[in-house]
Protein backbone atom coordinates (compact mmCIF):
# COMPACT_ATOMS: atom_id res chain seq x y z
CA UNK A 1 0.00 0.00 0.00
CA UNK A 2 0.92 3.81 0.03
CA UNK A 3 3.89 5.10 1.97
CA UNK A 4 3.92 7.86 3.95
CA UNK A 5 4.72 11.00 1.19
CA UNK A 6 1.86 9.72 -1.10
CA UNK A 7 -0.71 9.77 1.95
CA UNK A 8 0.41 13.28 2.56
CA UNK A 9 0.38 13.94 -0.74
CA UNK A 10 -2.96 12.72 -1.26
CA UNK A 11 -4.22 14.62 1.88
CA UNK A 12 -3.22 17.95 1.36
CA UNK A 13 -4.86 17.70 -2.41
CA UNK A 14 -8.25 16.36 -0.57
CA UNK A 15 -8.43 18.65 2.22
CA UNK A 16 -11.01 21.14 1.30
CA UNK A 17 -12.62 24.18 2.58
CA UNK A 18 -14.19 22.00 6.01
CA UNK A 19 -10.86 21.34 6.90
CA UNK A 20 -10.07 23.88 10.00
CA UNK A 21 -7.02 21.87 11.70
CA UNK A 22 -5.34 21.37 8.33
CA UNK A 23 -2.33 19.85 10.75
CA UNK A 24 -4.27 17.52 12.76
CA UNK A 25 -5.77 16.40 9.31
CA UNK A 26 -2.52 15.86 7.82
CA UNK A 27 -1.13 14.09 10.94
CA UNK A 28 -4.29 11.77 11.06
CA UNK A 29 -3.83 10.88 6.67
CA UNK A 30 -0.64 8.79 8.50
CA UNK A 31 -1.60 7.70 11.61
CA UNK A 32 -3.42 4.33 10.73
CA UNK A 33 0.19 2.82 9.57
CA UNK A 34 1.07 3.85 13.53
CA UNK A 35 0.38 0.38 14.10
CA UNK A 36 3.83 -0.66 12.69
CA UNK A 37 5.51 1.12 15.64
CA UNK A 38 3.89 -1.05 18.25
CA UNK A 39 6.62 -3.33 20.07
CA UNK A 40 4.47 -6.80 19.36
CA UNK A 41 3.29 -6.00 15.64
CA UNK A 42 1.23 -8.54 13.66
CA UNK A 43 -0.74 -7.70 10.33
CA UNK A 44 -3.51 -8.92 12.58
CA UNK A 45 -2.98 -5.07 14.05
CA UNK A 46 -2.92 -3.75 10.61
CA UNK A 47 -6.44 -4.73 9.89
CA UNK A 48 -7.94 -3.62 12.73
CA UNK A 49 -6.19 -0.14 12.70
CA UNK A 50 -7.68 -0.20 8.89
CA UNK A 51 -10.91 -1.27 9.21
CA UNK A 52 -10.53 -4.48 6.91
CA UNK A 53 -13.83 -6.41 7.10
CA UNK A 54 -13.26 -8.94 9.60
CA UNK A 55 -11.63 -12.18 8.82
CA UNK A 56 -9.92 -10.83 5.78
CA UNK A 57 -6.04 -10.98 5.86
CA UNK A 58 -4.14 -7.71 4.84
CA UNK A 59 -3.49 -7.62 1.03
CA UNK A 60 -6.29 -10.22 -0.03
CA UNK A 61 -9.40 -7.85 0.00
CA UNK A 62 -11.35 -8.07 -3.05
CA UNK A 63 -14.98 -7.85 -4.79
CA UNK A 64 -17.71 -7.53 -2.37
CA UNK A 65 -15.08 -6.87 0.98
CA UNK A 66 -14.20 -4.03 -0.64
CA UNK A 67 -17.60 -2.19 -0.45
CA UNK A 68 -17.81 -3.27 3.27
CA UNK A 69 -14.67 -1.89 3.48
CA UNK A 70 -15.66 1.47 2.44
CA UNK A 71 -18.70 0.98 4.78
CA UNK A 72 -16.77 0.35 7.44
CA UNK A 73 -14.74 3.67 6.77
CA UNK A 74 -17.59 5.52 6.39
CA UNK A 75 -19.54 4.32 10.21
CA UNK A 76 -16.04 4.93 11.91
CA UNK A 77 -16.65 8.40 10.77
CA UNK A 78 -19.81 8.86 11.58
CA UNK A 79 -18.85 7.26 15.03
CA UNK A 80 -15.63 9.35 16.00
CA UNK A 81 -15.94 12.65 14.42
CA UNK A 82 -17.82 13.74 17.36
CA UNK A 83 -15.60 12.56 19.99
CA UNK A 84 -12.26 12.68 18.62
CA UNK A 85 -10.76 15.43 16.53
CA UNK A 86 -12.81 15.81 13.71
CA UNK A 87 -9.98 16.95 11.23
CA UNK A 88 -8.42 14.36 12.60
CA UNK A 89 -10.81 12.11 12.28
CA UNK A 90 -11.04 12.86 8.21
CA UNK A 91 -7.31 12.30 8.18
CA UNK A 92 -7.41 9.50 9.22
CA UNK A 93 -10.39 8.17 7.24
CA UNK A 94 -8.47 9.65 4.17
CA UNK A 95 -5.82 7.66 4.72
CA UNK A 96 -7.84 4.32 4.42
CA UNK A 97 -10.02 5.91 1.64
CA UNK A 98 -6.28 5.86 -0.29
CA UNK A 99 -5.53 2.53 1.08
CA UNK A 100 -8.32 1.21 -0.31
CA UNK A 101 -8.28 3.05 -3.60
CA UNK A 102 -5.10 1.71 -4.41
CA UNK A 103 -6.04 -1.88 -3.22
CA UNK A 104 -8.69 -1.67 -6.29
CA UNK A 105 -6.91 -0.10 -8.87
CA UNK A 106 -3.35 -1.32 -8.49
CA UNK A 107 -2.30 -3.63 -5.62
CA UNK A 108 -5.27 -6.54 -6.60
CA UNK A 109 -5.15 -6.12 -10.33
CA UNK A 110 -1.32 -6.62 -10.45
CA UNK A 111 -1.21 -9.38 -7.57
CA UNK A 112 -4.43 -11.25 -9.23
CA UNK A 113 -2.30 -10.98 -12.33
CA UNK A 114 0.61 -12.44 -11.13
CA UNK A 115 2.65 -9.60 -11.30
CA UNK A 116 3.90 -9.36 -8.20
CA UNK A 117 5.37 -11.86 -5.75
CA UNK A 118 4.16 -11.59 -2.58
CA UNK A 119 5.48 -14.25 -0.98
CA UNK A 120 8.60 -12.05 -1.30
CA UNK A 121 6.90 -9.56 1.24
CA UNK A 122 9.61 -6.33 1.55
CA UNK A 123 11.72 -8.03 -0.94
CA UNK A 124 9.61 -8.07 -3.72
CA UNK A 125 9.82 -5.62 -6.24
CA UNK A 126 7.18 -3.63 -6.05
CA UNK A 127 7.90 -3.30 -2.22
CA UNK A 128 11.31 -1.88 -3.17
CA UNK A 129 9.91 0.53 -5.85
CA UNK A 130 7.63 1.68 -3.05
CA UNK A 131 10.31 2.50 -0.99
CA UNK A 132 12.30 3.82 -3.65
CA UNK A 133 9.45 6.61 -4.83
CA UNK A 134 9.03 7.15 -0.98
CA UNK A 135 12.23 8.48 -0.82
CA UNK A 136 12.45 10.52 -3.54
CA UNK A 137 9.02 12.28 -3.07
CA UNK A 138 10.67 12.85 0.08
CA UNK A 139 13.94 14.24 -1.56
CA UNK A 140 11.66 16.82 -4.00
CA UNK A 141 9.71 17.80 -0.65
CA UNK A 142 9.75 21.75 0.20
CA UNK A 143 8.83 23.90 2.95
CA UNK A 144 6.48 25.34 0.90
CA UNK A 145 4.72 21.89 1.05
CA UNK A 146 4.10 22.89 4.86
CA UNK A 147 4.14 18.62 5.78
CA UNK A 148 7.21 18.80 8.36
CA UNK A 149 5.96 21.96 10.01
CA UNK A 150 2.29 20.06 10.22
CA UNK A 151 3.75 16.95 11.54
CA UNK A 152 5.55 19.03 13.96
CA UNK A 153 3.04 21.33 15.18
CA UNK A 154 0.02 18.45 15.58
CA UNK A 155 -1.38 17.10 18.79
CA UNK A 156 -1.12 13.17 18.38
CA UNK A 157 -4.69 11.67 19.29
CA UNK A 158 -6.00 8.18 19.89
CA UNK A 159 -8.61 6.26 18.53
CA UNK A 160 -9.53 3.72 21.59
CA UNK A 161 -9.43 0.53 20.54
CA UNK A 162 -7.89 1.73 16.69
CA UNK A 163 -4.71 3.12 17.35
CA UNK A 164 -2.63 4.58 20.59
CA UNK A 165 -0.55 8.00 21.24
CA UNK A 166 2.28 6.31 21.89
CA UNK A 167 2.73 4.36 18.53
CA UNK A 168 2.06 8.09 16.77
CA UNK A 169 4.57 9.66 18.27
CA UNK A 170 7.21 6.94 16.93
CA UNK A 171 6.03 7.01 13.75
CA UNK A 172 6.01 10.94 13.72
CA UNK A 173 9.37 10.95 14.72
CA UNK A 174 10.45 8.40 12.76
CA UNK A 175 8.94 10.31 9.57
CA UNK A 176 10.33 13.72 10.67
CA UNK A 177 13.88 12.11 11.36
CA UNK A 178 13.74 11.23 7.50
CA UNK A 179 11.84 14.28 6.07
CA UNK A 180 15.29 15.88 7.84
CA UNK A 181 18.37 13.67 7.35
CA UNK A 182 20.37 14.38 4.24
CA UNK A 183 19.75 11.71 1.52
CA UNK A 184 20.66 11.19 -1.99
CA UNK A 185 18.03 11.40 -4.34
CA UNK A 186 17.09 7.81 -5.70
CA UNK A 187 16.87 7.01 -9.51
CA UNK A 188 13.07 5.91 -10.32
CA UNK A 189 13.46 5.88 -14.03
CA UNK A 190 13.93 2.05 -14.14
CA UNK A 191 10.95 1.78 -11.67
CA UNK A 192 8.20 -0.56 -13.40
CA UNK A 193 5.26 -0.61 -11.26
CA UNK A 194 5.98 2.55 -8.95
CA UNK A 195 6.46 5.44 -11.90
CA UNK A 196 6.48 8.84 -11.55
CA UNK A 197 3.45 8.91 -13.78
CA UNK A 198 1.13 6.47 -12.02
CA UNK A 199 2.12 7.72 -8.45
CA UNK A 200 0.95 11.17 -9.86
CA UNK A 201 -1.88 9.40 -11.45
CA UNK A 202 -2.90 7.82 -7.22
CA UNK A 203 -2.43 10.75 -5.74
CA UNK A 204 -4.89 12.95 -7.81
CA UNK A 205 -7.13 10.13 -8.45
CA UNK A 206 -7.59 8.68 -5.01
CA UNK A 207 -7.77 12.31 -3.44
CA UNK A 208 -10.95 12.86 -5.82
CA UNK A 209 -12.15 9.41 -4.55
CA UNK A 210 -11.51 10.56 -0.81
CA UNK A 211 -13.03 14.01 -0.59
CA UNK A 212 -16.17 12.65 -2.95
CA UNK A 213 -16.75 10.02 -0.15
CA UNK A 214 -15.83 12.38 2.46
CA UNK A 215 -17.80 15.61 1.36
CA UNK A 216 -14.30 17.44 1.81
């Protein structure tokens, strides 16, 4: 799925006029990958903190799960925009809008097609690609952007039973460690899968998808 820069990416292009805490918004389009941060990690948590229909493993949601997915994004909302954070809240509910966007559109058609190995998990190609555009969205970042000065200025927030402070604050500053540490810029020209063009492509296309569903 997305890394980091795309979420943000796809945030700041979704966030619309409603949007009042534009850095609690931008802080919650990360959060739900928090999960990774937690000492005893399982995919198991990655569901959960995603709102996968239950039963269905991470990666393997297709047809029918997907709509429940989208249902399932669409009650947490309803649920938690009153109690938590509301900007946050959207954030947040962007960020699996994107994840499941992408699960549709890319990740399913290329692993139904056999075109990537996922048995090779963060050694497959695609995963490496990933990483590799990561990094250089990163790289072409500017303060203009306003993401570090978000990240930096936003109150982390939990979602009981979803996701935890603590696990926010490591990712945050994990992600802020990177935005900052000097770092060559990486070649994506021979990337197949991960382009320039079809990251563009999920980032406009999925933020449409996410503020339509969203009323943003």
């Amino acid at each position: 799925m997305p890394f980091t820069m795309i979420h943000l990416h796809v945030a700041m292009r979704a966030a619309g006029s409603k949007t009042e805490k534009k850095e609690e918004f931008l802080l919650g389009s990360i959060a739900p990958d928090a999960v990774h941060y937690l000492p005893d990690y399982t995919s198991s948590y990655k569901c959960r903190s995603h709102l996968l229909p239950d039963g269905i493993p991470w990666g393997t949601c297709e047809g029918r799960n997907n709509e429940l997915w989208e249902e399932n994004i669409r009650k947490f909302v309803a649920q938690w925009a009153g109690v938590v954070e509301k900007d946050f809240i959207l954030g947040y509910a962007v960020h699996l809008l994107t994840d499941l966007f992408n699960n549709v559109h890319v990740w399913t058609p290329l692993r139904s097609g056999g075109l990537v190995d996922t048995s090779q998990g963060m050694e497959s190609v695609y995963h490496r690609e990933s990483v590799r555009m990561n990094t250089y969205l990163t790289c072409q970042m500017t303060e203009r952007d306003g993401f570090r000065e978000a990240l930096e200025k936003a109150e982390p927030l939990s979602i009981p039973g979803i996701i935890g402070i603590p696990e926010i604050v490591k990712m945050r500053q994990h992600d802020l460690a990177f935005m900052y540490e000097s770092k060559e810029v990486p070649d994506i020209h021979m990337n197949q899968y991960c382009t320039l063009e079809k990251t563009e492509w999920l980032i406009r296309e999925a933020s449409d998808y996410a503020a339509g569903v969203l009323g943003l």
